[in-house]
C-alpha atoms as a PDB file:
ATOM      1  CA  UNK A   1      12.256 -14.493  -3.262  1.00  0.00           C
ATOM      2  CA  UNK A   2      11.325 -10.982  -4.135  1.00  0.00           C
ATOM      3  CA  UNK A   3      13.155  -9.102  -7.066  1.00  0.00           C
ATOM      4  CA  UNK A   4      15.190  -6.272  -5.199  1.00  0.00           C
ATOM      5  CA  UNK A   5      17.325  -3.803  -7.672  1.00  0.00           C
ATOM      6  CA  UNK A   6      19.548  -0.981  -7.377  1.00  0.00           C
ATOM      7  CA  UNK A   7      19.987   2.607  -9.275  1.00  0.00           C
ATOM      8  CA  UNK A   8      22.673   4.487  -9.290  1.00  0.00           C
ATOM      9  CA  UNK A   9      20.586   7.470  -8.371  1.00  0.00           C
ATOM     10  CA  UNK A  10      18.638   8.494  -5.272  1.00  0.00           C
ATOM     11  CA  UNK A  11      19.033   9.583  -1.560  1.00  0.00           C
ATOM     12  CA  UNK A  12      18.713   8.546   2.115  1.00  0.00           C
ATOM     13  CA  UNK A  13      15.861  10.280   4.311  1.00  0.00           C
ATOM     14  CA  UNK A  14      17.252  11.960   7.091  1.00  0.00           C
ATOM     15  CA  UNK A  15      18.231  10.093  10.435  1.00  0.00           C
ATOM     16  CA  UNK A  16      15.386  10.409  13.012  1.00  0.00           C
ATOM     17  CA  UNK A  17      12.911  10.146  10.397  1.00  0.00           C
ATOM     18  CA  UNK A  18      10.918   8.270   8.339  1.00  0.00           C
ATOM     19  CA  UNK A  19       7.977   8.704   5.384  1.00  0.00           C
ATOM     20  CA  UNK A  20       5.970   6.515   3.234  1.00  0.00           C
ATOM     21  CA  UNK A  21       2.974   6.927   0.952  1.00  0.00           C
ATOM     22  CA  UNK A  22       0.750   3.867   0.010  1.00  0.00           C
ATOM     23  CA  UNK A  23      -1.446   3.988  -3.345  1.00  0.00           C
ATOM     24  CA  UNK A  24      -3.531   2.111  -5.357  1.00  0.00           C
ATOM     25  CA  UNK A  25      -2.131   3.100  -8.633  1.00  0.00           C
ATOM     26  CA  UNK A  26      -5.195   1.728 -10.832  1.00  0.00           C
ATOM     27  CA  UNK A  27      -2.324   0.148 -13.299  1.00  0.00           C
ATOM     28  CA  UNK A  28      -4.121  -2.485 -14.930  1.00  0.00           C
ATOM     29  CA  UNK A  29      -4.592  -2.755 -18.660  1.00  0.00           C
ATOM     30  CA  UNK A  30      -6.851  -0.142 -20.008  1.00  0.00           C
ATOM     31  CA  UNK A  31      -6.019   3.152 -21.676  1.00  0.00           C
ATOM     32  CA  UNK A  32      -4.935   5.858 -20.756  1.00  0.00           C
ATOM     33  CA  UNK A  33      -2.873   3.853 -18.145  1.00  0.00           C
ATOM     34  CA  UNK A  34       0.692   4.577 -19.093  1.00  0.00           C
ATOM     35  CA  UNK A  35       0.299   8.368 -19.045  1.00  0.00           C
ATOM     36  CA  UNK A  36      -1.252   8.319 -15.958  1.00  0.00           C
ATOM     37  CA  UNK A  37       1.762   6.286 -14.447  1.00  0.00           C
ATOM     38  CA  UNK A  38       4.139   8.991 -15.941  1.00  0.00           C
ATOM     39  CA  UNK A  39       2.503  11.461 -14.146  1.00  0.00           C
ATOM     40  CA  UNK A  40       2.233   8.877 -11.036  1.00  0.00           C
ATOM     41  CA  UNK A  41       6.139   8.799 -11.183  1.00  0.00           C
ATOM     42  CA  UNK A  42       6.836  12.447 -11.298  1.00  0.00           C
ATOM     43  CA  UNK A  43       4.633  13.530  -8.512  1.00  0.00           C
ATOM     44  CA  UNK A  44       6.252  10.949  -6.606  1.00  0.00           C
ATOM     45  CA  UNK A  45       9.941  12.644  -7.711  1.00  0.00           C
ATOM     46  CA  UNK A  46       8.380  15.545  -6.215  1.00  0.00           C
ATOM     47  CA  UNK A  47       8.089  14.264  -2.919  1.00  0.00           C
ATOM     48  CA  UNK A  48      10.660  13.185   0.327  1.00  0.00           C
ATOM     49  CA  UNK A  49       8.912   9.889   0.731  1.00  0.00           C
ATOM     50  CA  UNK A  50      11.836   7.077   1.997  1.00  0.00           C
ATOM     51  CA  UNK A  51       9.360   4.544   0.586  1.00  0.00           C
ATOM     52  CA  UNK A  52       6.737   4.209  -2.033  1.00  0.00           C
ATOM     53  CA  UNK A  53       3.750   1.293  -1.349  1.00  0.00           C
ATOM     54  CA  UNK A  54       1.901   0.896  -4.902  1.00  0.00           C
ATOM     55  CA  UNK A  55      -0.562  -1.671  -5.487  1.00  0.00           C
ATOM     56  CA  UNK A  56      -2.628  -2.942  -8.581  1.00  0.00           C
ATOM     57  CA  UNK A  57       0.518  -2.741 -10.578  1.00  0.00           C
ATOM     58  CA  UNK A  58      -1.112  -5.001 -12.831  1.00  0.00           C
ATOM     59  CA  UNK A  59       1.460  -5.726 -16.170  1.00  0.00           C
ATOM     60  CA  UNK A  60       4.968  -6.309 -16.205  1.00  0.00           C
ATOM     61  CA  UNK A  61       5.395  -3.086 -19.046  1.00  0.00           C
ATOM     62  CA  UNK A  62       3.387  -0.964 -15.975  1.00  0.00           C
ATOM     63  CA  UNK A  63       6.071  -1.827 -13.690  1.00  0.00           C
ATOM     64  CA  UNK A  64       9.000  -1.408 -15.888  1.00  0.00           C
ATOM     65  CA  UNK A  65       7.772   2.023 -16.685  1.00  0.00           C
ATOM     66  CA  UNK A  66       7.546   3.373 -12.909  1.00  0.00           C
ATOM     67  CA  UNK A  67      10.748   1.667 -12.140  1.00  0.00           C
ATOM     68  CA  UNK A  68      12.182   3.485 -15.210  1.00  0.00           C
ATOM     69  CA  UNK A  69      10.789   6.765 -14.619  1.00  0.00           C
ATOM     70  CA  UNK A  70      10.089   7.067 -10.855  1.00  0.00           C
ATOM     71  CA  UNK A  71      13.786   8.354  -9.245  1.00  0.00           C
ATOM     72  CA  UNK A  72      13.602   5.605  -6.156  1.00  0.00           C
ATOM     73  CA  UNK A  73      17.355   3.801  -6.546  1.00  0.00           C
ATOM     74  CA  UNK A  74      15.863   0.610  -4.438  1.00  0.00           C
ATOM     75  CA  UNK A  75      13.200  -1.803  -5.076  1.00  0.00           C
ATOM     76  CA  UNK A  76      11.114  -4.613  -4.697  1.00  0.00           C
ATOM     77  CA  UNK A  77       9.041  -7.386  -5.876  1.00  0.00           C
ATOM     78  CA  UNK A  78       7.705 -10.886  -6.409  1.00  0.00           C
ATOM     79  CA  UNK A  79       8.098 -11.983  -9.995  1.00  0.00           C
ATOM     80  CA  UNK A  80       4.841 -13.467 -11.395  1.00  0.00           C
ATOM     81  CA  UNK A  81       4.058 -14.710 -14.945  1.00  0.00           C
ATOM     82  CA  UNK A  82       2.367 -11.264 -16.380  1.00  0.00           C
ATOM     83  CA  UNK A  83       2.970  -8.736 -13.442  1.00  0.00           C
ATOM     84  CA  UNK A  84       4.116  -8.342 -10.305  1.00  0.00           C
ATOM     85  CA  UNK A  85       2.968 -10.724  -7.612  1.00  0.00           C
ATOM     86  CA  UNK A  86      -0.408  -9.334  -5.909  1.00  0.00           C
ATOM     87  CA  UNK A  87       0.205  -6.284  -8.149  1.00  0.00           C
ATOM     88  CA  UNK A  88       2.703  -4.909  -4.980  1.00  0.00           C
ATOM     89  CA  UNK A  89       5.602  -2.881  -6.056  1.00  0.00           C
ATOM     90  CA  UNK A  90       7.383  -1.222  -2.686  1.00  0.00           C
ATOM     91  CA  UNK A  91      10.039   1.520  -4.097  1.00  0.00           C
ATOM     92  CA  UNK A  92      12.963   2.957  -1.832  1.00  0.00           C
ATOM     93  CA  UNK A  93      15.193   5.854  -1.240  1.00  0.00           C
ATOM     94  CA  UNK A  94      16.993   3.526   1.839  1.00  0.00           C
ATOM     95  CA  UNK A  95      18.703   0.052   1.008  1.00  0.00           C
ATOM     96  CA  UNK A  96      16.395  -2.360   1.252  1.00  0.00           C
ATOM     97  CA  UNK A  97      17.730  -5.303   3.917  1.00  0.00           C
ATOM     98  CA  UNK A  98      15.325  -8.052   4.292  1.00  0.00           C
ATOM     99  CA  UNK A  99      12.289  -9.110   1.531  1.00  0.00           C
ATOM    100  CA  UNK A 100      10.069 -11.346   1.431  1.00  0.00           C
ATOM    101  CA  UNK A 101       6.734 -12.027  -0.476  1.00  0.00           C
ATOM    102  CA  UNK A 102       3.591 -14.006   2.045  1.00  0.00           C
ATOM    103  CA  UNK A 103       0.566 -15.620  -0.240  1.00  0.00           C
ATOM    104  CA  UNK A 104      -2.530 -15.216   1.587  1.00  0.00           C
ATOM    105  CA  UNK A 105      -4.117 -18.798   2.575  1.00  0.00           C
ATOM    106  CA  UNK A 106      -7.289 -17.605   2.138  1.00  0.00           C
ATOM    107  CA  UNK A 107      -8.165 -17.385  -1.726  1.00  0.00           C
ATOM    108  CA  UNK A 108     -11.603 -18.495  -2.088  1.00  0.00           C
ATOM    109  CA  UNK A 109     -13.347 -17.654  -5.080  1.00  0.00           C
ATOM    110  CA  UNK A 110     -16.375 -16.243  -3.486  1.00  0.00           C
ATOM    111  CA  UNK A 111     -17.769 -15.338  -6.683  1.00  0.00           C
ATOM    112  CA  UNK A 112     -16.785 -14.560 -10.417  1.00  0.00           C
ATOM    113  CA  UNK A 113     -15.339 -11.172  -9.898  1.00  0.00           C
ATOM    114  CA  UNK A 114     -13.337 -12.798  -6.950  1.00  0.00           C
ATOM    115  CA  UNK A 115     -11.069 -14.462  -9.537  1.00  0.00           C
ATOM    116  CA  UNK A 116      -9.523 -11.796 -10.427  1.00  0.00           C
ATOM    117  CA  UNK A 117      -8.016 -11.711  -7.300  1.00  0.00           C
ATOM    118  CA  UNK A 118      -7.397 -15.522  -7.255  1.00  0.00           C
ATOM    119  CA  UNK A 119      -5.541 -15.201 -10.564  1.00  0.00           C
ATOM    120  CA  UNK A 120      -3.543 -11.859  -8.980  1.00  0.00           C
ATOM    121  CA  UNK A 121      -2.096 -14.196  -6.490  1.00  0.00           C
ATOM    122  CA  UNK A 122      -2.642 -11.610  -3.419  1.00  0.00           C
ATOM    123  CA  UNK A 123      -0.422 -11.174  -0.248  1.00  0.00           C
ATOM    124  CA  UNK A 124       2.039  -9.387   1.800  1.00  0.00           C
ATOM    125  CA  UNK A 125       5.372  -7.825  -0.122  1.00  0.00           C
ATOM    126  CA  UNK A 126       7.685  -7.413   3.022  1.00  0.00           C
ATOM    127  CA  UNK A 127      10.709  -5.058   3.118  1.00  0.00           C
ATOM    128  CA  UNK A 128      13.169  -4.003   5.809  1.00  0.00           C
ATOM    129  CA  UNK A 129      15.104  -0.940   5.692  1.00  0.00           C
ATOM    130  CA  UNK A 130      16.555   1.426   8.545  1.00  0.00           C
ATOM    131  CA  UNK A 131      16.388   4.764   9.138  1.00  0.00           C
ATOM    132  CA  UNK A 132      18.806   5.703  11.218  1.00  0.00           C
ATOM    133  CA  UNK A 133      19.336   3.217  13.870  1.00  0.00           C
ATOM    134  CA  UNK A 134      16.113   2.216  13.993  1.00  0.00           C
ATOM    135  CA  UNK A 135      14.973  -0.355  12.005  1.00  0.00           C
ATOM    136  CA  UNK A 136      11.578  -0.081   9.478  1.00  0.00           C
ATOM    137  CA  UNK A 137       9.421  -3.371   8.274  1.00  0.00           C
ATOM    138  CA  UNK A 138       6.842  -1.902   5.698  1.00  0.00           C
ATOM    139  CA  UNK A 139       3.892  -4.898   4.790  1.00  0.00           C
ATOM    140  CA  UNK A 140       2.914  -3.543   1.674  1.00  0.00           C
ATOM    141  CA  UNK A 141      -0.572  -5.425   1.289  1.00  0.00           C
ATOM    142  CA  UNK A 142      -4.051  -5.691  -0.937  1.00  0.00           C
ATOM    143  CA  UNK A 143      -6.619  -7.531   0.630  1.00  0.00           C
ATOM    144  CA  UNK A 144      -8.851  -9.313  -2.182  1.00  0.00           C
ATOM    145  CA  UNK A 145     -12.431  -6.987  -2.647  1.00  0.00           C
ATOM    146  CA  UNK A 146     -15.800  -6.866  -1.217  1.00  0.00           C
ATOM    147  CA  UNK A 147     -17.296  -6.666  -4.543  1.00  0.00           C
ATOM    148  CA  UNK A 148     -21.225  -6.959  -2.517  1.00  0.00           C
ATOM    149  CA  UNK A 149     -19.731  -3.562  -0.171  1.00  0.00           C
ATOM    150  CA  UNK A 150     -21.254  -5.568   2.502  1.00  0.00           C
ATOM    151  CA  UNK A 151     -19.017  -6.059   5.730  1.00  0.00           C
ATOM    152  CA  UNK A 152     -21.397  -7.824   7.701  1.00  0.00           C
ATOM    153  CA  UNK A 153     -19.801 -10.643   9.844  1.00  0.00           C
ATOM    154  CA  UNK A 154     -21.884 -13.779   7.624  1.00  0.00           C
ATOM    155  CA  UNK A 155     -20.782 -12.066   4.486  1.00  0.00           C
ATOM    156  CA  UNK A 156     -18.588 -14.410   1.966  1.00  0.00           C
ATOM    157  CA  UNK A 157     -16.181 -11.817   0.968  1.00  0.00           C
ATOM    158  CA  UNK A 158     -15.746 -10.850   4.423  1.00  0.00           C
ATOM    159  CA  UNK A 159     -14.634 -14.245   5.933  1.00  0.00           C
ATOM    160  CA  UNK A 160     -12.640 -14.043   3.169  1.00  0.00           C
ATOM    161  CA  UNK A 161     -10.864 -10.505   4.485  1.00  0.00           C
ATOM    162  CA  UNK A 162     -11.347 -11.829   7.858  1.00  0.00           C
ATOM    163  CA  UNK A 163      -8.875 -14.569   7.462  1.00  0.00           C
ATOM    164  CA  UNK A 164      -6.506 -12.478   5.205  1.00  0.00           C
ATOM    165  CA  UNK A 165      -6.438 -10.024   8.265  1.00  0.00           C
ATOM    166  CA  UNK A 166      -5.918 -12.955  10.814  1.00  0.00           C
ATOM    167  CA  UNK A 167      -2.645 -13.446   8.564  1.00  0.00           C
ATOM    168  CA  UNK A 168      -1.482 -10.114   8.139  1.00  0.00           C
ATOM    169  CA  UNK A 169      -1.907  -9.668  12.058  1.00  0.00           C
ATOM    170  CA  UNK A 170       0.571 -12.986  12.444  1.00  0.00           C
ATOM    171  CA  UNK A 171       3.037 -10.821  10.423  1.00  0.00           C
ATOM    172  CA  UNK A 172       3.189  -7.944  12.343  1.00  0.00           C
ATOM    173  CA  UNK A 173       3.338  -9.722  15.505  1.00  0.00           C
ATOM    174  CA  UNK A 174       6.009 -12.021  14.491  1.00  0.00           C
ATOM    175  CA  UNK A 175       8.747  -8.619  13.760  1.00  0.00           C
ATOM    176  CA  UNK A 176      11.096  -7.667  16.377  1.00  0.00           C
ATOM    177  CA  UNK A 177       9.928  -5.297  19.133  1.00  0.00           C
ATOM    178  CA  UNK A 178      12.521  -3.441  18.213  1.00  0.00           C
ATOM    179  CA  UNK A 179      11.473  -2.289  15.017  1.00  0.00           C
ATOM    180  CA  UNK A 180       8.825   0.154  13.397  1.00  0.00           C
ATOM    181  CA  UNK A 181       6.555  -1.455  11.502  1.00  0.00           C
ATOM    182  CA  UNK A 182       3.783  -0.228   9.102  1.00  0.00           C
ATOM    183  CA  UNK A 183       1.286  -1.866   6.924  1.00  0.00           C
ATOM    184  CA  UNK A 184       0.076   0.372   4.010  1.00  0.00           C
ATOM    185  CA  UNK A 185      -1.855  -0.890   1.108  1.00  0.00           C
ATOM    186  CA  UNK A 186      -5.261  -1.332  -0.056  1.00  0.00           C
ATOM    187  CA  UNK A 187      -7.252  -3.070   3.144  1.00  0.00           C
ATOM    188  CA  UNK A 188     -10.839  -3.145   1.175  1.00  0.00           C
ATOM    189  CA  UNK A 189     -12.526  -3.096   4.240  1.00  0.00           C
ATOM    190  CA  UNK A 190     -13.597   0.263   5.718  1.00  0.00           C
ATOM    191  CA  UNK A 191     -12.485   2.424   8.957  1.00  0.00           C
ATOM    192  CA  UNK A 192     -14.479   1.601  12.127  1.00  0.00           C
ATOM    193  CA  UNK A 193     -15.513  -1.611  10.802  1.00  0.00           C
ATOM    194  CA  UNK A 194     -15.636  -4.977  12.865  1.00  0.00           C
ATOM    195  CA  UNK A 195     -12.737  -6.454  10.626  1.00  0.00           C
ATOM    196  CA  UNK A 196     -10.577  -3.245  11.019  1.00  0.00           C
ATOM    197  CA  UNK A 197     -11.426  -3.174  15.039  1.00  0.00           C
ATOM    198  CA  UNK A 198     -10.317  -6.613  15.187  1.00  0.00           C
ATOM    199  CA  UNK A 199      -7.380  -6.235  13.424  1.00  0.00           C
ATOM    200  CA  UNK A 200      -5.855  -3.163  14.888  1.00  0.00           C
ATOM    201  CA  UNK A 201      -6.443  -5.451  18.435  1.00  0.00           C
ATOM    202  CA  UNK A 202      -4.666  -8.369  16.815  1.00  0.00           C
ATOM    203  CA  UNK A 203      -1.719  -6.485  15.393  1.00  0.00           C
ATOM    204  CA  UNK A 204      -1.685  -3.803  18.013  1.00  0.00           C
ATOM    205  CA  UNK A 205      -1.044  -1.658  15.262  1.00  0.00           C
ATOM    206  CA  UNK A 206      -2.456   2.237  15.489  1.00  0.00           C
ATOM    207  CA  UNK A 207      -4.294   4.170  12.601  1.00  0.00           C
ATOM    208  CA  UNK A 208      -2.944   7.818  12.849  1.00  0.00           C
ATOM    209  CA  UNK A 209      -6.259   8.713  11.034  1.00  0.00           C
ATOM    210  CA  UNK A 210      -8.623   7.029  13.576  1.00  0.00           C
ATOM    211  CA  UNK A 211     -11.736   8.608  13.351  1.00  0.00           C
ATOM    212  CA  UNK A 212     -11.334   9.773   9.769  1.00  0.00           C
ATOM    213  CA  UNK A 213     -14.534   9.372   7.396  1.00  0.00           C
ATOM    214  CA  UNK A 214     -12.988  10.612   4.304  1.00  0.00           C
ATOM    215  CA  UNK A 215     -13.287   8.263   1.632  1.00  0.00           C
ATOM    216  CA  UNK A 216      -9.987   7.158  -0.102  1.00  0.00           C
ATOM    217  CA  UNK A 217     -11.890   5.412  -2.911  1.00  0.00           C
ATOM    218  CA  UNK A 218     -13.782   7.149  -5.698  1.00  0.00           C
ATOM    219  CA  UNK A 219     -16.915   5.347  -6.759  1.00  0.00           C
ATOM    220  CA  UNK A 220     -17.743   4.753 -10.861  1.00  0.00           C
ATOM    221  CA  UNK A 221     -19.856   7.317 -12.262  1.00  0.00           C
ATOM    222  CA  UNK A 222     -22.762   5.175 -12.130  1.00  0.00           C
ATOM    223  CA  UNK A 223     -22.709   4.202  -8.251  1.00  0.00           C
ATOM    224  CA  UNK A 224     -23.261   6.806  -5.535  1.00  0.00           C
ATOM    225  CA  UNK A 225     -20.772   9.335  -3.750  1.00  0.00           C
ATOM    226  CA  UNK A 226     -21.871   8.045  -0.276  1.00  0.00           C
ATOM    227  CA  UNK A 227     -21.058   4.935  -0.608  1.00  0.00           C
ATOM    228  CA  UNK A 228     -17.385   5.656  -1.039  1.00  0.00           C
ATOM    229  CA  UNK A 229     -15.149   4.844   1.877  1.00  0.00           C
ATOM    230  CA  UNK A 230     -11.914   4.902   3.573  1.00  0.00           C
ATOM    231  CA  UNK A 231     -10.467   1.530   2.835  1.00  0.00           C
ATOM    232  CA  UNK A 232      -6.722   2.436   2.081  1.00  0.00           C
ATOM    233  CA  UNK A 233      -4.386   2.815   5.434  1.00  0.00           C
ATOM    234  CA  UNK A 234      -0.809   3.099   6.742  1.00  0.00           C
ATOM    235  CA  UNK A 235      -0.869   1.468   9.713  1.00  0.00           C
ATOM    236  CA  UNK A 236       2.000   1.650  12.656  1.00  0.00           C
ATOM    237  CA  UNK A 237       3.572  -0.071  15.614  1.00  0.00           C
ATOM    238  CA  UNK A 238       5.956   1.880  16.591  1.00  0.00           C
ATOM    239  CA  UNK A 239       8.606   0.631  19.326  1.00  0.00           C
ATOM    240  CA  UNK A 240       9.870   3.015  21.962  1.00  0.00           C
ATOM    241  CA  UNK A 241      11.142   6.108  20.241  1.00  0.00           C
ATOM    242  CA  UNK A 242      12.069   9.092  22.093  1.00  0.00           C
ATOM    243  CA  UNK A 243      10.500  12.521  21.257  1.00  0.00           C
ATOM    244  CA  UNK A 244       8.183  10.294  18.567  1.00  0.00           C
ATOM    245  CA  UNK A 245       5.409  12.163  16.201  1.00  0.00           C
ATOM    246  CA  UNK A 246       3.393  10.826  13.578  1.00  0.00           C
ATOM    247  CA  UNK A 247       1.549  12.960  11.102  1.00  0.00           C
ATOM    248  CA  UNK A 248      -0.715  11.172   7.957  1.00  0.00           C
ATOM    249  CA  UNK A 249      -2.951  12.510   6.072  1.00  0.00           C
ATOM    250  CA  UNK A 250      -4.887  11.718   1.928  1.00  0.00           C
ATOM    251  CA  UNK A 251      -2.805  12.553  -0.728  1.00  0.00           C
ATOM    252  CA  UNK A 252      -3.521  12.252  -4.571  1.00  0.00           C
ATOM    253  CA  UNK A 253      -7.080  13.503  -4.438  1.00  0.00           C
ATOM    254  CA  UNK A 254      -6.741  16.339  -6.879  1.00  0.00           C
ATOM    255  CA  UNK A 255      -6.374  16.286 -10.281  1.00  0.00           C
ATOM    256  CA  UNK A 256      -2.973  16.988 -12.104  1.00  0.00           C
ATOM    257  CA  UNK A 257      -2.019  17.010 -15.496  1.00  0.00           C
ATOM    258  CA  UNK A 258      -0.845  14.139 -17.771  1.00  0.00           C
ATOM    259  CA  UNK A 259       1.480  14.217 -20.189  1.00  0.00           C
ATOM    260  CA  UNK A 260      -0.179  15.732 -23.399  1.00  0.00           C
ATOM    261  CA  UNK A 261      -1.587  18.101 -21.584  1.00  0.00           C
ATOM    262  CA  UNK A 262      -4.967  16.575 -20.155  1.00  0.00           C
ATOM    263  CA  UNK A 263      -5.754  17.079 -16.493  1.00  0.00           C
ATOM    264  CA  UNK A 264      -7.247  13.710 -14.473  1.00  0.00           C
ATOM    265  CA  UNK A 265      -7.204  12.170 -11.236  1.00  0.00           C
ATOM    266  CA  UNK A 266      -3.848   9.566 -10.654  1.00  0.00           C
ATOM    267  CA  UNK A 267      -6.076   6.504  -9.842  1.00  0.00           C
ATOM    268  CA  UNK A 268      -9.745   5.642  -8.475  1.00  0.00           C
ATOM    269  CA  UNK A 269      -8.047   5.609  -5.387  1.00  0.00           C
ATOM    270  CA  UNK A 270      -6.472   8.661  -3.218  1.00  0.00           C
ATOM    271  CA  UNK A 271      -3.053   7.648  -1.037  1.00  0.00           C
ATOM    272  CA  UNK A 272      -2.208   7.873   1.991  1.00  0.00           C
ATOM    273  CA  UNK A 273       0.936   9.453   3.264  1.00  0.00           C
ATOM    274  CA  UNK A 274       2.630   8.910   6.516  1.00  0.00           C
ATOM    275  CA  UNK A 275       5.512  10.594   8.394  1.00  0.00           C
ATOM    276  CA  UNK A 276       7.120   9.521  11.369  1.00  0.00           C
ATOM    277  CA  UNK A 277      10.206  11.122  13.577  1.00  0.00           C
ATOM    278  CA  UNK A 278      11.483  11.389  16.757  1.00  0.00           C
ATOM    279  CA  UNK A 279      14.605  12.102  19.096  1.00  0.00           C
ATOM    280  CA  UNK A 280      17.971   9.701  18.074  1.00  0.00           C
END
């Protein structure tokens, strides 16, 4: 079972709402990593979120940090040997009910860079919470990479996503109707694709930036701009609400400074934040 703790610090959201923000926090070995978490962990102080979706917390000493510094009194994990399962760390300002950590079947090791995603053990970190009376399942996911950037339907890594989306659709379908339920994370496949088509028709989830072309991924120095997409969403179902409104937007696309003094961009990634209220 996932690893859930509690701080004696923190605060509900307000009743008749509900925020997240999903992000690829780049927190694998390499340096420079730890002061970019610290500054991760304040801007995230900063902000109302209820919860906090991180993935490619990568090292056990990465996660201990942001649970140390971030001010989120509730979280939640799958232990692993050196980090946290599928690098998924969900952090909470509301108790966390219900947890629960899904392995992806599909883990075929397409090619040698796919093994890093073998060896990261991906899947689906699952919490409940409720806001209000209304009850909130957030899939905190990362989808193993297209390292060719090719989404074509006869494409390796794609089948690959393809069946990790099948999965992840199950999931969603199998919560109460009852409840709101949002999958954020890292998707690696882009908006308006055929695997992200599909899979908003198989979860009949919604993407409240449908339509978006803004890339959430920065691209190394060495590759081109344009080939950057929008491959990290926060994806709803919501159940019937009253009065309901969704707002979402990119966050964590500017730079800000690190402790030390040097300015620089949170992660390759930008997040995604998501608010949600409506009428008790």
């Amino acid at each position: 079972m996932p690893w859930c703790g509690q701080a004696q610090r923190g605060a509900q959201a307000s009743v008749g709402e509900f925020s997240l923000v999903t992000f690829n926090c780049f927190g694998g070995l390499a340096p420079g990593t730890r002061r970019r978490l610290r500054a991760l962990a304040q801007e995230l102080n900063h902000r109302p979120d209820s919860v906090v979706c991180l993935q490619e917390a990568q090292a056990h000493a990465h996660r201990k940090l942001l649970l140390e510094a971030a001010e989120y009194p509730y979280t939640c994990f799958e232990p692993f040997s050196y980090a946290p399962k599928g690098g998924l760390l969900t952090l909470s300002r509301l108790p966390i009910e219900q947890r629960e950590f899904v392995l992806y079947r599909a883990r075929e090791i397409v090619r040698p860079p796919a093994l890093m995603d073998w060896a990261l053990h991906k899947g689906v970190l699952l919490t409940r919470v409720s806001a209000g009376q209304v009850p909130v399942v957030v899939l905190n996911t990362h989808l193993s990479a297209n390292y060719s950037m090719n989404w074509s339907p006869g494409n390796h890594y794609a089948r690959v996503e393809h069946s990790q989306l099948l999965q992840l659709a199950e999931i969603v379908r199998a919560q109460p109707p009852a409840a709101l339920v949002v999958a954020a994370g890292d998707f690696n496949i882009p908006r308006g694709s055929w695997l992200y088509d599909e899979f908003l028709a198989a979860s009949g989830m919604a993407d409240p930036l449908a339509g978006s072309t803004r890339p959430t991924h920065r691209m190394p120095l060495r590759l081109p701009a344009h080939l950057a997409k929008p491959i990290d969403f926060a994806l709803v179902r919501l159940p019937r609400l009253a009065g309901v409104a969704v707002h979402s937007d990119i966050c964590f696309d500017q730079m800000v400074p690190l402790p030390g003094g040097a300015r620089a961009f949170l992660s390759d990634h930008y997040g995604i934040e998501l608010r949600i209220s409506w009428e008790e």
